[in-house]
Each structure stands twice: as structure tokens, then as C-alpha cells.
C-alpha atoms as a PDB file:
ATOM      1  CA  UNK A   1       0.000   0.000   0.000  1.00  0.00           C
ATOM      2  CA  UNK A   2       1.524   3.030  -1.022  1.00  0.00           C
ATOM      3  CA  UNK A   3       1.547   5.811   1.672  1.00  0.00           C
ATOM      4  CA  UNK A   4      -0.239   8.889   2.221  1.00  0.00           C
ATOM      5  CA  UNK A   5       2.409  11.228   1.099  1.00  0.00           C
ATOM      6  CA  UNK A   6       3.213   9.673  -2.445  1.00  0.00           C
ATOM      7  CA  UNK A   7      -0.413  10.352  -3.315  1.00  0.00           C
ATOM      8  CA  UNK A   8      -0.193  13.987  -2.162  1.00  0.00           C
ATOM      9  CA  UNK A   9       3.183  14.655  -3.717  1.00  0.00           C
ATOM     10  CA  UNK A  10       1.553  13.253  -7.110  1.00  0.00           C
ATOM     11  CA  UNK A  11      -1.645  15.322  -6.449  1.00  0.00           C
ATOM     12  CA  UNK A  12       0.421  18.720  -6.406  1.00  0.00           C
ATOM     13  CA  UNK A  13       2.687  17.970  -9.656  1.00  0.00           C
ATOM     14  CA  UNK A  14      -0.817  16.983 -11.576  1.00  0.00           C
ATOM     15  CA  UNK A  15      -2.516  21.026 -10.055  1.00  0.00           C
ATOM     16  CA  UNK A  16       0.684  22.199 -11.004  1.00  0.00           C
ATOM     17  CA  UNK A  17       0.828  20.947 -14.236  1.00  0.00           C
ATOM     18  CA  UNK A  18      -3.150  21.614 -15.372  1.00  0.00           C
ATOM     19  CA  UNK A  19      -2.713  25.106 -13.271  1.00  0.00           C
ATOM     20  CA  UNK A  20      -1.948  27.312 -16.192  1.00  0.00           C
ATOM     21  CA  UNK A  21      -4.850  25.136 -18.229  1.00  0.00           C
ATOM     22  CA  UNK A  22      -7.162  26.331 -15.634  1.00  0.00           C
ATOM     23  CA  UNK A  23      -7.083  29.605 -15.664  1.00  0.00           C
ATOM     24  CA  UNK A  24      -7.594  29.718 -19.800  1.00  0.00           C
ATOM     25  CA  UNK A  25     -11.539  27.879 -18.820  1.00  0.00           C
ATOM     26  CA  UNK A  26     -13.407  30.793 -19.232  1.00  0.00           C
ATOM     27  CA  UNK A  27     -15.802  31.134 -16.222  1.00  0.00           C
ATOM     28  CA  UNK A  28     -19.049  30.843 -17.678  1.00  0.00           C
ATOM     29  CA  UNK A  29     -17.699  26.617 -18.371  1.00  0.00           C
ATOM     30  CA  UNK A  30     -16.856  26.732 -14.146  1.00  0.00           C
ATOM     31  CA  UNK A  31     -19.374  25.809 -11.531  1.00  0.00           C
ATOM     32  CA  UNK A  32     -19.849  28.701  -9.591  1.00  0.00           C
ATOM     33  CA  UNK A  33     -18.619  27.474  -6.378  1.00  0.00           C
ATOM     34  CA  UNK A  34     -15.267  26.812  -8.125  1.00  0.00           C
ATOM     35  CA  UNK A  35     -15.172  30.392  -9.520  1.00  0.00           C
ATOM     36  CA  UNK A  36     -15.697  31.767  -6.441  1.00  0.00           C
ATOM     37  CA  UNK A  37     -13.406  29.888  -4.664  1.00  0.00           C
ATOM     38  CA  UNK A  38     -10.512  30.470  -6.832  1.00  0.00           C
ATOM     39  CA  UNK A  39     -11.185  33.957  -6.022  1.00  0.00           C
ATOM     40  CA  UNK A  40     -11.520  34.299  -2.345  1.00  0.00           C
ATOM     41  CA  UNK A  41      -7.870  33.269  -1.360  1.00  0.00           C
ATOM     42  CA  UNK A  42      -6.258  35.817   0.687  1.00  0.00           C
ATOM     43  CA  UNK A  43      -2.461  36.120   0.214  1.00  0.00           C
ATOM     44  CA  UNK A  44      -0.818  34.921   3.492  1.00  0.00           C
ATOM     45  CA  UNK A  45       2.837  35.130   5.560  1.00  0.00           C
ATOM     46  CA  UNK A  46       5.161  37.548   4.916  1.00  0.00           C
ATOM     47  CA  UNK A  47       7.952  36.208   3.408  1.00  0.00           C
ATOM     48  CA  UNK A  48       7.073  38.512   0.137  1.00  0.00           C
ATOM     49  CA  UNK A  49       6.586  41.573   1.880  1.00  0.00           C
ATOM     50  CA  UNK A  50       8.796  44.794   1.809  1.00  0.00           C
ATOM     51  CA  UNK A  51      10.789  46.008   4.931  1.00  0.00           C
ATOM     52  CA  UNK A  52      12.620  48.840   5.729  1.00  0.00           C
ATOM     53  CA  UNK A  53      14.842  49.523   8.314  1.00  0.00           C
ATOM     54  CA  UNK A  54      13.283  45.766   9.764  1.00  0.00           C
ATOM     55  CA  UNK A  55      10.023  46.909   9.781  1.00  0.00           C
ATOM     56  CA  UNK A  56       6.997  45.635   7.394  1.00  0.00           C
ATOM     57  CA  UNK A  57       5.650  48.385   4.865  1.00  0.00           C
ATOM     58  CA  UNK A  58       2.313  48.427   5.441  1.00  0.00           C
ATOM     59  CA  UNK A  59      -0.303  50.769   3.265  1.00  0.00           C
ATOM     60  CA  UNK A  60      -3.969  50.409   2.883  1.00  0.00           C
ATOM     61  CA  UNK A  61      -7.324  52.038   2.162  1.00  0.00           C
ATOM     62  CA  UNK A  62     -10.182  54.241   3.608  1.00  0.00           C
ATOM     63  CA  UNK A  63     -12.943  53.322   1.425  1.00  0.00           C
ATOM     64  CA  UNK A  64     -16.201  55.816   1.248  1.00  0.00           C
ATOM     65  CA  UNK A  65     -19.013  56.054  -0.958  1.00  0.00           C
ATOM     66  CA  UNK A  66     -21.677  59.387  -1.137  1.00  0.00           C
ATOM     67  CA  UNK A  67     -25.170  58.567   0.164  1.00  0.00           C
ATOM     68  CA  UNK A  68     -26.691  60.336  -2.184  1.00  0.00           C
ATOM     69  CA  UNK A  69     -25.737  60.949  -6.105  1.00  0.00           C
ATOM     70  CA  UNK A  70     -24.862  64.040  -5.546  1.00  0.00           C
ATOM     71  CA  UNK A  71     -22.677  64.989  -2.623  1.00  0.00           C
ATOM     72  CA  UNK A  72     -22.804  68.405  -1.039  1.00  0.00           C
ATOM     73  CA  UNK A  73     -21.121  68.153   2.058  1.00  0.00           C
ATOM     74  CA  UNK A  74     -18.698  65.586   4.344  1.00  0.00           C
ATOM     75  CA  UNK A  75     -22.535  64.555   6.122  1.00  0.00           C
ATOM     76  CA  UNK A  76     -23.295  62.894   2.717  1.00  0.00           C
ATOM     77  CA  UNK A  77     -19.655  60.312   3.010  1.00  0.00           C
ATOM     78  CA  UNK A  78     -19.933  57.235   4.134  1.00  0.00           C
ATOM     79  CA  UNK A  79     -16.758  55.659   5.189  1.00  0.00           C
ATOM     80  CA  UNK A  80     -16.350  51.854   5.888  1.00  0.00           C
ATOM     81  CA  UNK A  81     -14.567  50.635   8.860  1.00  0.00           C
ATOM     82  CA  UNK A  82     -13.785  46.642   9.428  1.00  0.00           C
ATOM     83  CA  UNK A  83     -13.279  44.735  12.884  1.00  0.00           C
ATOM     84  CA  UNK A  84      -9.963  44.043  14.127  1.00  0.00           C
ATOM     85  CA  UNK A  85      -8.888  40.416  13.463  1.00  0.00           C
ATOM     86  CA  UNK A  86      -9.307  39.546  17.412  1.00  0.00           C
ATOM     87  CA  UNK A  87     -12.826  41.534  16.712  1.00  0.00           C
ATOM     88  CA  UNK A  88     -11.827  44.251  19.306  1.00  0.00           C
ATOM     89  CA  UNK A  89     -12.135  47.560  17.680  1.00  0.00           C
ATOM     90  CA  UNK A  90     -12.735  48.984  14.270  1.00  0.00           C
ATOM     91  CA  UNK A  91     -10.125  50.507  11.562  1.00  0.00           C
ATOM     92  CA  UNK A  92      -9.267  50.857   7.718  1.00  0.00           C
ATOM     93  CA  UNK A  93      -8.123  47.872   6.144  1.00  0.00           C
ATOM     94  CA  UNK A  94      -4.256  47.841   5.772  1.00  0.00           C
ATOM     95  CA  UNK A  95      -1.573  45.677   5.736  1.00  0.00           C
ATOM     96  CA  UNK A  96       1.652  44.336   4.434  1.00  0.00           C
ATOM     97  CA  UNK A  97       3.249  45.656   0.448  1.00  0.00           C
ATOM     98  CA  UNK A  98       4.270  42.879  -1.067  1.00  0.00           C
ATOM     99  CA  UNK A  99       7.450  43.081  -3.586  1.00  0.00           C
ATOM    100  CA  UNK A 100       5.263  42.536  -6.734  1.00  0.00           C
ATOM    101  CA  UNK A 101       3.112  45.355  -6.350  1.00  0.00           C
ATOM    102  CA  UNK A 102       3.347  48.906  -6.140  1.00  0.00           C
ATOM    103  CA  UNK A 103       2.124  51.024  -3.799  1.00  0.00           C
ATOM    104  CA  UNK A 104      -1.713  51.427  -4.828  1.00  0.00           C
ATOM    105  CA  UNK A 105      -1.865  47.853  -6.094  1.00  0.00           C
ATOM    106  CA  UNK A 106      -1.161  46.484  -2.016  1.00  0.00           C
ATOM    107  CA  UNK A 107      -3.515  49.106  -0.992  1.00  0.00           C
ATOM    108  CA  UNK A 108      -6.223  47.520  -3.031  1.00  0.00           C
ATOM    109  CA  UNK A 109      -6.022  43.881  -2.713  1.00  0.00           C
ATOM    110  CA  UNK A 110      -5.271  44.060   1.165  1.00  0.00           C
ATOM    111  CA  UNK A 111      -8.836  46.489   0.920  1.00  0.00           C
ATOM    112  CA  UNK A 112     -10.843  43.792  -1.026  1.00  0.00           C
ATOM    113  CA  UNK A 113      -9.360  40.905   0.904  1.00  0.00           C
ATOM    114  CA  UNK A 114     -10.312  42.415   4.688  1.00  0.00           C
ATOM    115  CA  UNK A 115     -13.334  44.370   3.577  1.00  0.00           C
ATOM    116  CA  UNK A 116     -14.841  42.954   0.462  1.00  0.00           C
ATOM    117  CA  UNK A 117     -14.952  46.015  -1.644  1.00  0.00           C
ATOM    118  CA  UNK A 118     -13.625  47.210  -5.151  1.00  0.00           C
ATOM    119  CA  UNK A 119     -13.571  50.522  -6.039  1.00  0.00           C
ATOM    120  CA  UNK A 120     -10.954  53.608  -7.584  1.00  0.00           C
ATOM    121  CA  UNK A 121      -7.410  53.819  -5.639  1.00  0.00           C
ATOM    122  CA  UNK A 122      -7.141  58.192  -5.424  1.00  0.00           C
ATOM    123  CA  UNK A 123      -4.096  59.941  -4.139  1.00  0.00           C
ATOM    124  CA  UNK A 124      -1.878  58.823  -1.093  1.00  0.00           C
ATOM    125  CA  UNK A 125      -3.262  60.587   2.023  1.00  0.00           C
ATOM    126  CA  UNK A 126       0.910  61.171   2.991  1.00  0.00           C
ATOM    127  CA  UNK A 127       2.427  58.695   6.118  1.00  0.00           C
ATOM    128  CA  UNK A 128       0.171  57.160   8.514  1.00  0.00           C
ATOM    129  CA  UNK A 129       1.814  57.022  11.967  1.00  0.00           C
ATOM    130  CA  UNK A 130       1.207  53.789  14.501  1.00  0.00           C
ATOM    131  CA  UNK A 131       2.154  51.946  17.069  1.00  0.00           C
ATOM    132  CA  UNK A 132       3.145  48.550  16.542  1.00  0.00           C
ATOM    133  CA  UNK A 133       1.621  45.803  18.793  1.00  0.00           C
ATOM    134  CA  UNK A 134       4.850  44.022  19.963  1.00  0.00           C
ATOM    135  CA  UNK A 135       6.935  47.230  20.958  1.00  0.00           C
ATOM    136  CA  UNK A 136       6.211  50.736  21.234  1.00  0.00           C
ATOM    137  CA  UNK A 137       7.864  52.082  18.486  1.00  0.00           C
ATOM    138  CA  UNK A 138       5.718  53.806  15.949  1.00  0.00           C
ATOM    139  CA  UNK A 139       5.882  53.030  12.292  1.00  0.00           C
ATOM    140  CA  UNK A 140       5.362  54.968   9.204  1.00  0.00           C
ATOM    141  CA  UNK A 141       2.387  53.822   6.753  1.00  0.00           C
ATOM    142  CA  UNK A 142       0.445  54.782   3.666  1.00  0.00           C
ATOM    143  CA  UNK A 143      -3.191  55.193   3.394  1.00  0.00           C
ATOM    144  CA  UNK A 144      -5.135  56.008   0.353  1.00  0.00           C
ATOM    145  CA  UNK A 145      -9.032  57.052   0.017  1.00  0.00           C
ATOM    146  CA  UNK A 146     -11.040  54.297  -2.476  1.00  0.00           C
ATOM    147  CA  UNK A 147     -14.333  55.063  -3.549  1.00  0.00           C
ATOM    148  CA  UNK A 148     -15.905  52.073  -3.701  1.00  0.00           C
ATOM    149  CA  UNK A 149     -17.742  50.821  -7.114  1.00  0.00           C
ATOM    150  CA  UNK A 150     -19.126  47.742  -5.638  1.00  0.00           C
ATOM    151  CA  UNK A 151     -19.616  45.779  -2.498  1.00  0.00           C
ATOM    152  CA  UNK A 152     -19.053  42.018  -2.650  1.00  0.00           C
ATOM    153  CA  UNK A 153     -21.110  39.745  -1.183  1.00  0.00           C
ATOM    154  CA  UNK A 154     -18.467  36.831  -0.762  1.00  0.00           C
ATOM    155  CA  UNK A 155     -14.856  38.109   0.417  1.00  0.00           C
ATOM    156  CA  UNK A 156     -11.116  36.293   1.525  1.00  0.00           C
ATOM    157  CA  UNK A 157     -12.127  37.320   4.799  1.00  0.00           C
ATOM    158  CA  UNK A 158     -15.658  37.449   5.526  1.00  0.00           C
ATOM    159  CA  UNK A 159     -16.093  34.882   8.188  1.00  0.00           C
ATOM    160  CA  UNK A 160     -13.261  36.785  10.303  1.00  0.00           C
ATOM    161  CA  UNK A 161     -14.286  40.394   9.856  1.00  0.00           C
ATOM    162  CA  UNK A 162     -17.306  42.566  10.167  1.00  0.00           C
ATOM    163  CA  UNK A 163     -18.053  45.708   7.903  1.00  0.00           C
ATOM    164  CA  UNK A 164     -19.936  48.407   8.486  1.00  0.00           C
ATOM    165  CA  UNK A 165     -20.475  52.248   7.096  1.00  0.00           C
ATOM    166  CA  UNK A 166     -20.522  54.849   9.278  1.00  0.00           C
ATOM    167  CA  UNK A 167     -20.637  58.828   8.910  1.00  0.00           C
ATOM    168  CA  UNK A 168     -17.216  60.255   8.981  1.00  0.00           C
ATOM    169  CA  UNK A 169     -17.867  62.365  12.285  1.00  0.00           C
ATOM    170  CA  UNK A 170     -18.407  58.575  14.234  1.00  0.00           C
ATOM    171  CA  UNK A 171     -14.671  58.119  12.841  1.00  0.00           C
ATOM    172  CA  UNK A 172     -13.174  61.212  14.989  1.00  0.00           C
ATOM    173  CA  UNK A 173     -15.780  60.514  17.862  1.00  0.00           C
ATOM    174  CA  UNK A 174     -15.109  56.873  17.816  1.00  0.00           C
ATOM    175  CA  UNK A 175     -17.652  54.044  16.301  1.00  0.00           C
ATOM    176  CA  UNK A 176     -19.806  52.153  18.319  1.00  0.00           C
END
């Protein structure tokens, strides 16, 4: 009987030999549970992700939408604010810049993995100061506004995080 690990070391060459025939099936062939799962894998350790001066880069997004069509005043944006992994607090979505992407392009995907939106990437807000958890040295960070075209209803990290829109005054005054 052949063991366990020959079978799983045969499985991987055979995905990554069809892989790149895959990803040429145009979805409409795909059931939709496999389309969807192909696309709700978060990216994950950070072995790929940029440091300087030993600390991770980190950028991300403060994504807002208009409650109206046309928008007057800061009462009409909305701004949307995720839970914390551990689910104490709300913030932005951020994390680490990875070496293939540039600035905007981390901003993005780390937005659409934690909150499950899409929308346009605008100009960088300028450094984002915080504390990091394991000392208490602050770090510099990027954070760009995204005005979000559309709101997903399956996301990397749905069943970790909760979403929610709130009026840019709860922001300063604290969300409850």
C-alpha cells in the first residue's frame, strides 16, 4: 500500500501541471462554487513583503461612498470601517506591500481581501503614523481614500471580519 504522502506529492505535480490550463476555462464553463473559490484566497505570511529599516511596509485604504448621487457636504460620506482580526475595535483595512506590487496595487487587494470592496485607488493621504503591537515604536504607513464601485457579497475574509459604514464624524468621535 503506497503511503499517504506519495499520493499527495503526485496530487500537487498533476494542479501544477493543469494550473496554467485552468485559468484559460473561461468562467461561464466553471461551476460557480469553483469560480468563487478560486477567487476568495487571501495572500498569506510575509515572506514577500517589503521592509525597511526591519520593519513591514504596510499601506492600505479608507474606502467611502456618497449617500446620495450628488454629494454636497462631508454629512453625505460614508466611510467603511472593518473589525480588528481579534474583533476588538474597528479601523481601515491595511496591511503588508508585497514586492510585486506597487504602492496602490497592495492598498487595493489588502482592501478587497479584509473588507470585500472594489472601487478607484485616489491619491496617497501622505504617512500614517502607529504603534506597533509588539513594541512601542511607531511606524510609518500609507493610506489612500477608495471610492468604492461595488460591495461584494463573498470576500477572503468574511467569516473573520465585520463591515460596516458609518458617517465620517463617528470616525473622529469613535464608532460604536
Amino acid at each position: 500500500m503506497r503511503c499517504l504522502s506519495f499520493y499527495l506529492t503526485n496530487l500537487t505535480n498533476l494542479l501544477n501541471f493543469l494550473f496554467p490550463f485552468l485559468i484559460k476555462i473561461p468562467s461561464k464553463f466553471l461551476p460557480v462554487q469553483i469560480e468563487n473559490m478560486v477567487t476568495l484566497v487571501s495572500r498569506t505570511g510575509r515572506h514577500l513583503q517589503r521592509y525597511e529599516k526591519g520593519y513591514r511596509l504596510v499601506v492600505g485604504c479608507i474606502p467611502y461612498r456618497y449617500k446620495s448621487q450628488e454629494p454636497a457636504s462631508v454629512e453625505e460620506i460614508e466611510v467603511l470601517v472593518i473589525s480588528a482580526q481579534n474583533g476588538q475595535g474597528m479601523l481601515f483595512p491595511k496591511g503588508g506591500w508585497e514586492n510585486d506590487e506597487c504602492m496602490e496595487e497592495a492598498a487595493k487587494r489588502e482592501t478587497e481581501e479584509e473588507a470585500g470592496v472594489i472601487g478607484v485607488v485616489q491619491d496617497k493621504l501622505g504617512p500614517w503614523h502607529y504603534k506597533s503591537k509588539r513594541s512601542c515604536i511607531m511606524h510609518e504607513s500609507y493610506m489612500f481614500p477608495l471610492l468604492v464601485e461595488e460591495e461584494l457579497d463573498s470576500w477572503p475574509e468574511k467569516n473573520i471580519r465585520k463591515r460596516r459604514w458609518v458617517c465620517v464624524d463617528a470616525c473622529f468621535h469613535g464608532v460604536d
